[in-house]
C-alpha atoms as a PDB file:
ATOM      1  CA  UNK A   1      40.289 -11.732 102.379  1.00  0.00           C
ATOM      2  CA  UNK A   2      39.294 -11.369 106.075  1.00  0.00           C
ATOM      3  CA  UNK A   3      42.685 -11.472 107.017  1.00  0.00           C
ATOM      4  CA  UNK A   4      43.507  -8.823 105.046  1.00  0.00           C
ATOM      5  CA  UNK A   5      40.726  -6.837 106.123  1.00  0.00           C
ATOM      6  CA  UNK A   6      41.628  -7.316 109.735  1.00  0.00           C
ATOM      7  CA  UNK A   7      45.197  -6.723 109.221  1.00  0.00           C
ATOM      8  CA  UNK A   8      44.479  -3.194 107.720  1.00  0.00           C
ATOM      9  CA  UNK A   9      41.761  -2.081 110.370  1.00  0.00           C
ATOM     10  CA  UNK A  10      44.903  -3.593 113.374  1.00  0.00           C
ATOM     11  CA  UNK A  11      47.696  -0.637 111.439  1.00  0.00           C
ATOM     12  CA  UNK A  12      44.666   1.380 110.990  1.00  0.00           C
ATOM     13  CA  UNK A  13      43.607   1.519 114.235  1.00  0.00           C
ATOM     14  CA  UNK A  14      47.431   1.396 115.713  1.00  0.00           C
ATOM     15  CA  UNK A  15      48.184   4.477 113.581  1.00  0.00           C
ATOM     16  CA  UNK A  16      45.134   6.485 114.954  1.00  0.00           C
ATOM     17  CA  UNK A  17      46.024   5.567 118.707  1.00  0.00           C
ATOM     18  CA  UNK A  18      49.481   6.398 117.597  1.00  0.00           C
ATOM     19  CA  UNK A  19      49.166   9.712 116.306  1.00  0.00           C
ATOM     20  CA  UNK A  20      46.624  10.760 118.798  1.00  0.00           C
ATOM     21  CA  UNK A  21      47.923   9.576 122.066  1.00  0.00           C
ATOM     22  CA  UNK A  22      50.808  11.992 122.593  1.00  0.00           C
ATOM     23  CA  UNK A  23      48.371  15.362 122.195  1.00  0.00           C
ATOM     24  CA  UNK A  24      45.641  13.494 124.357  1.00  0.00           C
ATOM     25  CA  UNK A  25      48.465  12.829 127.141  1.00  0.00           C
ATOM     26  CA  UNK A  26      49.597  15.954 127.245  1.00  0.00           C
ATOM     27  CA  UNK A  27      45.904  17.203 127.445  1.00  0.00           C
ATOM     28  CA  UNK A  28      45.375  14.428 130.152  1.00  0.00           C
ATOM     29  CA  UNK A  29      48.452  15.475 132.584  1.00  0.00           C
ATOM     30  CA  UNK A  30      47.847  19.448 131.962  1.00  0.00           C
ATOM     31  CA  UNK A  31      44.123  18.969 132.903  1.00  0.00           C
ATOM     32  CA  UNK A  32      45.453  16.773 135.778  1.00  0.00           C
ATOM     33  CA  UNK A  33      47.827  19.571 137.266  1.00  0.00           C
ATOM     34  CA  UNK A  34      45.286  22.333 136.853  1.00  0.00           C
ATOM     35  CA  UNK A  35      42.220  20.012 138.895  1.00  0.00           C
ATOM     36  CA  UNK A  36      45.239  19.749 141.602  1.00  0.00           C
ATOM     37  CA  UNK A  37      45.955  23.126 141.760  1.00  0.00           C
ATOM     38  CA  UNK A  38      41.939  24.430 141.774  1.00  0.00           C
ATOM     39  CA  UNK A  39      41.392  21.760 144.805  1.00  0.00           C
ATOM     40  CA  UNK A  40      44.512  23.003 146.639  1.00  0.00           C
ATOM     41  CA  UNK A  41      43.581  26.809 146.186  1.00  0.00           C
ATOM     42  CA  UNK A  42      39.478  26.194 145.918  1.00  0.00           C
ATOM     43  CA  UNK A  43      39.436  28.391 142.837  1.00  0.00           C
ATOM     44  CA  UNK A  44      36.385  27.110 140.883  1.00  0.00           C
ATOM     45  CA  UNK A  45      36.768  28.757 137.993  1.00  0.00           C
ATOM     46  CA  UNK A  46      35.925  27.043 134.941  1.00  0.00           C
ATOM     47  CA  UNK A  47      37.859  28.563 132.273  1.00  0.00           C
ATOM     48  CA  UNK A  48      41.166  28.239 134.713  1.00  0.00           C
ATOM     49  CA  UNK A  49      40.548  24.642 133.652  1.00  0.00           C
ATOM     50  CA  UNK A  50      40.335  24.780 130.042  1.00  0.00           C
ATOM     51  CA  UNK A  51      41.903  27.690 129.208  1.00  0.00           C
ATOM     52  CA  UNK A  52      45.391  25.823 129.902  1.00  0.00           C
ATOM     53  CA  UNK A  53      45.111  22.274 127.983  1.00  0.00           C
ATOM     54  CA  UNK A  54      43.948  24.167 125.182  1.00  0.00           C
ATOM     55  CA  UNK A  55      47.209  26.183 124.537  1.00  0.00           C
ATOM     56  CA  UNK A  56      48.884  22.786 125.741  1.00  0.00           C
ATOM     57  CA  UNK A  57      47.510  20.739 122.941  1.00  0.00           C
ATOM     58  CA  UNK A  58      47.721  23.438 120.989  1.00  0.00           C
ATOM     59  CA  UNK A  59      51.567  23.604 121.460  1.00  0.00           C
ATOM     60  CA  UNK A  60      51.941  19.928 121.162  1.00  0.00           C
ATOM     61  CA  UNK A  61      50.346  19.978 117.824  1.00  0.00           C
ATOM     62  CA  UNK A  62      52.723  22.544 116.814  1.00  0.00           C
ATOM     63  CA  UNK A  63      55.826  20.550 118.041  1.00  0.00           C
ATOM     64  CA  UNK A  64      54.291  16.910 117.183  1.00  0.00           C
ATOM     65  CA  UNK A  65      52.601  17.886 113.709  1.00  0.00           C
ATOM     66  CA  UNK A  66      55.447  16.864 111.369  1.00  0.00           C
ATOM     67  CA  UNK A  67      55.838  13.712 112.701  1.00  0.00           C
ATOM     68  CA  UNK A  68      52.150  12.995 112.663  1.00  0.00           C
ATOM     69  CA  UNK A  69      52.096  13.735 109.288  1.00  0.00           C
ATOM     70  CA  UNK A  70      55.228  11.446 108.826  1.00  0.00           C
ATOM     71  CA  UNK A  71      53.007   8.953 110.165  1.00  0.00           C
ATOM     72  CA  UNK A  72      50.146   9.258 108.619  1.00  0.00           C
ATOM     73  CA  UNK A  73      52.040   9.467 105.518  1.00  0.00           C
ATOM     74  CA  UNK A  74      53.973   6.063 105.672  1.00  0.00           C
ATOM     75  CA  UNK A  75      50.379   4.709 106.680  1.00  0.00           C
ATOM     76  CA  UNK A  76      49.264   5.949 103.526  1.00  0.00           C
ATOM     77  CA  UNK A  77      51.777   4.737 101.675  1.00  0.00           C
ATOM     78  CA  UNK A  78      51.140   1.098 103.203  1.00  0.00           C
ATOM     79  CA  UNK A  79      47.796   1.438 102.295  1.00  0.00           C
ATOM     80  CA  UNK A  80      48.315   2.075  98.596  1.00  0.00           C
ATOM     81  CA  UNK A  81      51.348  -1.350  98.629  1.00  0.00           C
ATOM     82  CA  UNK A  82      48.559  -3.450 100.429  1.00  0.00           C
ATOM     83  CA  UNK A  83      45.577  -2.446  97.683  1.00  0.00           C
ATOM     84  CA  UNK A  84      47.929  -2.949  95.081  1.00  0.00           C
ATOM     85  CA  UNK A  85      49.200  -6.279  96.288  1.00  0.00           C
ATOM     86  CA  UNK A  86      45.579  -7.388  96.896  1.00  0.00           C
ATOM     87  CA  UNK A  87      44.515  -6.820  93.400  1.00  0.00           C
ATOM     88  CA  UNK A  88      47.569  -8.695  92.468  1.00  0.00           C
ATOM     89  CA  UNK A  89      49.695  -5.787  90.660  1.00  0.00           C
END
């Protein structure tokens, strides 16, 4: 029973880093480059800084989104084989 338990909060917890990580990356490198160029060009302007990784997780959500679904689906679908197999159907 623990095991079990365990083993679906490890692929539930693997699925969330993996369908998060790619739009938080690009959020993390587009927020990098925009810090670089405010410190080179001492423009403190604080929507210059959001204003970017917004439409730049916005656009990876829009590339990325079917294949996070994909994912989320097939983790869904693992879900369902592991309750039935643990109520012994």
């Amino acid at each position: 029973m623990e095991q079990f338990l365990l083993d679906v909060a490890r692929d539930a917890l693997m699925t969330i880093i993996k369908i998060g990580a790619p739009v938080l990356l690009i959020g993390l490198i587009v927020g990098l480059a925009v810090s670089i160029f405010q410190a080179t060009t001492q423009i403190q302007e604080q929507s210059l800084h959001f204003v970017p990784k917004i439409i730049a997780m916005l656009l990876a959500l829009l590339l990325l989104g079917s294949w996070m679904l994909t994912v989320l689906k097939e983790f869904t679908l693992r879900m369902y084989d592991n309750m039935l197999k643990f109520i012994g159907m």
